[in-house]
N, C-alpha and C. Protein backbone atom coordinates (compact mmCIF):
# COMPACT_ATOMS: atom_id res chain seq x y z
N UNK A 1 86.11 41.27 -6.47
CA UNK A 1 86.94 40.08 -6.36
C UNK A 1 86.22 38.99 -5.56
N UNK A 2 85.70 39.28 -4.32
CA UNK A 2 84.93 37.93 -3.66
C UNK A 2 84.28 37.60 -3.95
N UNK A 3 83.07 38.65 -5.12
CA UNK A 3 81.81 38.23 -6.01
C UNK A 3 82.13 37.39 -6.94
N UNK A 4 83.45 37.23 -7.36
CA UNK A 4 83.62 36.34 -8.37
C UNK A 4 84.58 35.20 -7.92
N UNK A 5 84.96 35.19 -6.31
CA UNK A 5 85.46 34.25 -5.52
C UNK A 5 84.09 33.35 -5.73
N UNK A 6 83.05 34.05 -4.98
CA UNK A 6 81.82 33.06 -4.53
C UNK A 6 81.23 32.53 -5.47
N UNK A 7 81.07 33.11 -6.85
CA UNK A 7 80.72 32.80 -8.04
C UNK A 7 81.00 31.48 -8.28
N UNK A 8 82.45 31.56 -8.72
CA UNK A 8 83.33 29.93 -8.40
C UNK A 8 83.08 29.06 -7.70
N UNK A 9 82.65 29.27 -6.37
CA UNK A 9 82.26 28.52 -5.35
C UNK A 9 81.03 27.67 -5.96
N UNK A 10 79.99 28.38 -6.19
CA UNK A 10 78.47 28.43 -6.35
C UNK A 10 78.87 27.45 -8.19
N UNK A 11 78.91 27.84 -8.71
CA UNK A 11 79.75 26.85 -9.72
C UNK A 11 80.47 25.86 -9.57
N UNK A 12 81.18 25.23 -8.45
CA UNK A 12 81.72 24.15 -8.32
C UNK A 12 80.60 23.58 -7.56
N UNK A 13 80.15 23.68 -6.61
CA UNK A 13 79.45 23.08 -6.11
C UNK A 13 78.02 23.16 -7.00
N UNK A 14 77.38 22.97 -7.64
CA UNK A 14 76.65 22.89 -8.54
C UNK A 14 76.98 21.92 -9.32
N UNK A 15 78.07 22.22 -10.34
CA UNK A 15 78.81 20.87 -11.00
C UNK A 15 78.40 19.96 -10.55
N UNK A 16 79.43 19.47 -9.00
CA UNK A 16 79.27 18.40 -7.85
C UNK A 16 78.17 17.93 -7.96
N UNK A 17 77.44 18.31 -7.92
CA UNK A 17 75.92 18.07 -7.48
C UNK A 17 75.22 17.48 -8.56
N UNK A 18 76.03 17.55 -9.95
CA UNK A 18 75.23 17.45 -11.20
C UNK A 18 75.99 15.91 -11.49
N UNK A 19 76.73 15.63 -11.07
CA UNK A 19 77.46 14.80 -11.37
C UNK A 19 76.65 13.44 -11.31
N UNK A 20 76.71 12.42 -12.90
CA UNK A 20 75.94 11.50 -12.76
C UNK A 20 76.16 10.28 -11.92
N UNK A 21 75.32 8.96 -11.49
CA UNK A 21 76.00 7.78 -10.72
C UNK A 21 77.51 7.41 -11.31
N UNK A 22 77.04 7.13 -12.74
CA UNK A 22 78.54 6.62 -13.68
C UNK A 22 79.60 7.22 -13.42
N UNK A 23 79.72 8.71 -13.35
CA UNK A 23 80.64 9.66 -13.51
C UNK A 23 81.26 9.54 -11.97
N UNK A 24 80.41 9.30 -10.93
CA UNK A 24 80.37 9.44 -9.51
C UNK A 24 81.55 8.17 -8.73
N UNK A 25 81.07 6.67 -9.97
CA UNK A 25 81.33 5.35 -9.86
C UNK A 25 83.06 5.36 -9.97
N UNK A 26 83.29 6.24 -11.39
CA UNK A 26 84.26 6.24 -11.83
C UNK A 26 85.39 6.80 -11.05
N UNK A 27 85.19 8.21 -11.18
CA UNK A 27 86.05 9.02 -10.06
C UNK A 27 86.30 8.40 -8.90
N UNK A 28 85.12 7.44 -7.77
CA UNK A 28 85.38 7.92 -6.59
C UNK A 28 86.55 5.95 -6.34
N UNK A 29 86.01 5.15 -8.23
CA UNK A 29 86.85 4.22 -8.11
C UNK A 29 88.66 4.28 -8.08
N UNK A 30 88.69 5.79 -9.10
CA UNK A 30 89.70 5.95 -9.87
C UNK A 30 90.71 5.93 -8.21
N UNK A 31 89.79 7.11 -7.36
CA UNK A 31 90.72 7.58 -6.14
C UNK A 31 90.81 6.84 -5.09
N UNK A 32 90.42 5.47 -4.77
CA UNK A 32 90.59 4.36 -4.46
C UNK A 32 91.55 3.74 -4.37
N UNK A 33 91.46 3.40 -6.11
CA UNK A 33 92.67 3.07 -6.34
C UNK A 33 94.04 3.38 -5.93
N UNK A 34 93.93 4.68 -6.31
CA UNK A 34 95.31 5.68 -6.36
C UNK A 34 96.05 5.52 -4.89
N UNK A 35 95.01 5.23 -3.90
CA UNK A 35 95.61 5.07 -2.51
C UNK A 35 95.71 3.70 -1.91
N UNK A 36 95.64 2.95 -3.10
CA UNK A 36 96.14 1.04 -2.95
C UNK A 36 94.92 0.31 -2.81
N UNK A 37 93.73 1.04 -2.83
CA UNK A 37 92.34 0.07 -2.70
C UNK A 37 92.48 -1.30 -3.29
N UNK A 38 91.83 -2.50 -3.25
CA UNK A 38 91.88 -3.32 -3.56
C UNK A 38 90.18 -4.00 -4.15
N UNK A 39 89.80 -3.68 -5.41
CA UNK A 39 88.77 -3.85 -6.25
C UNK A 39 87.57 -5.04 -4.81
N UNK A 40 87.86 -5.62 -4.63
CA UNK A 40 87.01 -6.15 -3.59
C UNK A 40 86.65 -5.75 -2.60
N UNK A 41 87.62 -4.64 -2.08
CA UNK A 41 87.46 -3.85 -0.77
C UNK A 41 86.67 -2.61 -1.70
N UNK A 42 87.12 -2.07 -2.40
CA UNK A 42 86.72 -1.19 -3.16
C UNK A 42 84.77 -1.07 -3.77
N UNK A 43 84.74 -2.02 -4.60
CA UNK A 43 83.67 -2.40 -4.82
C UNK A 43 82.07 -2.18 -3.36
N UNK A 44 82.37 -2.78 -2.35
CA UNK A 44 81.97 -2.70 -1.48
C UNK A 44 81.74 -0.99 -0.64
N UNK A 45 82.70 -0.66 -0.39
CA UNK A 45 82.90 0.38 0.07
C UNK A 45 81.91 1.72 -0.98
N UNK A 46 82.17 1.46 -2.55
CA UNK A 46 81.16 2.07 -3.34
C UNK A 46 79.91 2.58 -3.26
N UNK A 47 79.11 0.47 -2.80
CA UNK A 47 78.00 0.41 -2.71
C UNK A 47 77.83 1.01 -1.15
N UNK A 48 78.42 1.04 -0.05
CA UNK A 48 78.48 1.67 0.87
C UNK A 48 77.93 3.58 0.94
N UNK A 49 78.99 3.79 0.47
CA UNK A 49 79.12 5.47 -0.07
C UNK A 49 77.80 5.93 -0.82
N UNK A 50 77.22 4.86 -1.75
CA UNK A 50 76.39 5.33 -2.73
C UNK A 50 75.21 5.74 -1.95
N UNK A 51 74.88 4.89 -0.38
CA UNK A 51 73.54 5.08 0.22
C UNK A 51 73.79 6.12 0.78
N UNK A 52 74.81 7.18 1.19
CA UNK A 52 75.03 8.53 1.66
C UNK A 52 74.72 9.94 0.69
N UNK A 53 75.61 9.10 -0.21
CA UNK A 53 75.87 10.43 -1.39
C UNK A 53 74.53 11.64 -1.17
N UNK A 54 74.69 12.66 -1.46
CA UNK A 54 73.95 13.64 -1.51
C UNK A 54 72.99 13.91 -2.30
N UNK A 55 73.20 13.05 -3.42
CA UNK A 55 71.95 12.84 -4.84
C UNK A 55 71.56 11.28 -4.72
N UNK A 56 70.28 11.18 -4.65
CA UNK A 56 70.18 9.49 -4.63
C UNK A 56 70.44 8.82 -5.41
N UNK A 57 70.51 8.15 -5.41
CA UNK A 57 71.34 6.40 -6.01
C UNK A 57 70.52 5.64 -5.85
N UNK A 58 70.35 4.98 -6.58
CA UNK A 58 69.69 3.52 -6.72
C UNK A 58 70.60 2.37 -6.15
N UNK A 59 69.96 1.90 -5.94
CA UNK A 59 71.22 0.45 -5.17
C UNK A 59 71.48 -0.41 -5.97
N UNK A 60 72.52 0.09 -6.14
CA UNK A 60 73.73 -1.02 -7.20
C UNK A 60 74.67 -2.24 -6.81
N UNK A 61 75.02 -3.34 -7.25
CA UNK A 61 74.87 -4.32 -6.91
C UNK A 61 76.53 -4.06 -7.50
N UNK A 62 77.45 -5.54 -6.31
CA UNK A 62 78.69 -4.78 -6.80
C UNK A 62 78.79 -5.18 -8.65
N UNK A 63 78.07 -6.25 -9.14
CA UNK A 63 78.21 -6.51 -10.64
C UNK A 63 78.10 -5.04 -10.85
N UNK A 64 76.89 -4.31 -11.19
CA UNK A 64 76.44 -3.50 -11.85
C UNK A 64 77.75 -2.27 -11.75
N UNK A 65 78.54 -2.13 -10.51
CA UNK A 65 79.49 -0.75 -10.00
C UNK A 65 80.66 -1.45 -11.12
N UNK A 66 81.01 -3.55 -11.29
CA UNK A 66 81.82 -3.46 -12.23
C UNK A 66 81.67 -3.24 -13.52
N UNK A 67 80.57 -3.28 -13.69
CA UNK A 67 80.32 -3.09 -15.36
C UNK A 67 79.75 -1.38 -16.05
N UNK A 68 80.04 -0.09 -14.36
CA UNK A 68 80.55 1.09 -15.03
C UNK A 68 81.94 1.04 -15.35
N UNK A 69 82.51 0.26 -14.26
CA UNK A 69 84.16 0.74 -14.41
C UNK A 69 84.39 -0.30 -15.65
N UNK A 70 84.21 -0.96 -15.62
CA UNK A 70 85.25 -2.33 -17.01
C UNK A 70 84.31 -2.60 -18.29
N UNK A 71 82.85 -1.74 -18.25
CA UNK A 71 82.24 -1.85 -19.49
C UNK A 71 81.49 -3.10 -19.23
């Protein structure tokens, strides 16, 4: 049972890790939102986050973070 607890583990966090900028942009806009962010505060805060993230990022400009989310 814990071998296939940790399994899971080792599989989610892997995923995580695989996860592209776009995919990264999207999600971490979506949950932003959800807690009243405001696309200007938001935007910012992105390009903020992106120089931490755990996989590097290229430095994205807030145009470029709007034109994952709005195409």
């Amino acid at each position: 049972m814990a071998s296939a607890a940790a399994a899971r583990l080792v599989q989610d966090v892997l995923a995580f890790h695989d996860e592209t900028v776009e995919g990264w942009v999207r999600r971490r806009h979506a949950e932003l939102k959800l807690h009243g962010g405001r696309n200007e505060e938001i935007f910012a805060r992105l390009r903020e986050e992106l120089r931490t993230t755990v996989v590097a990022a290229p430095d994205l400009s807030e145009r470029q973070l709007r034109r994952i989310i709005y195409g």
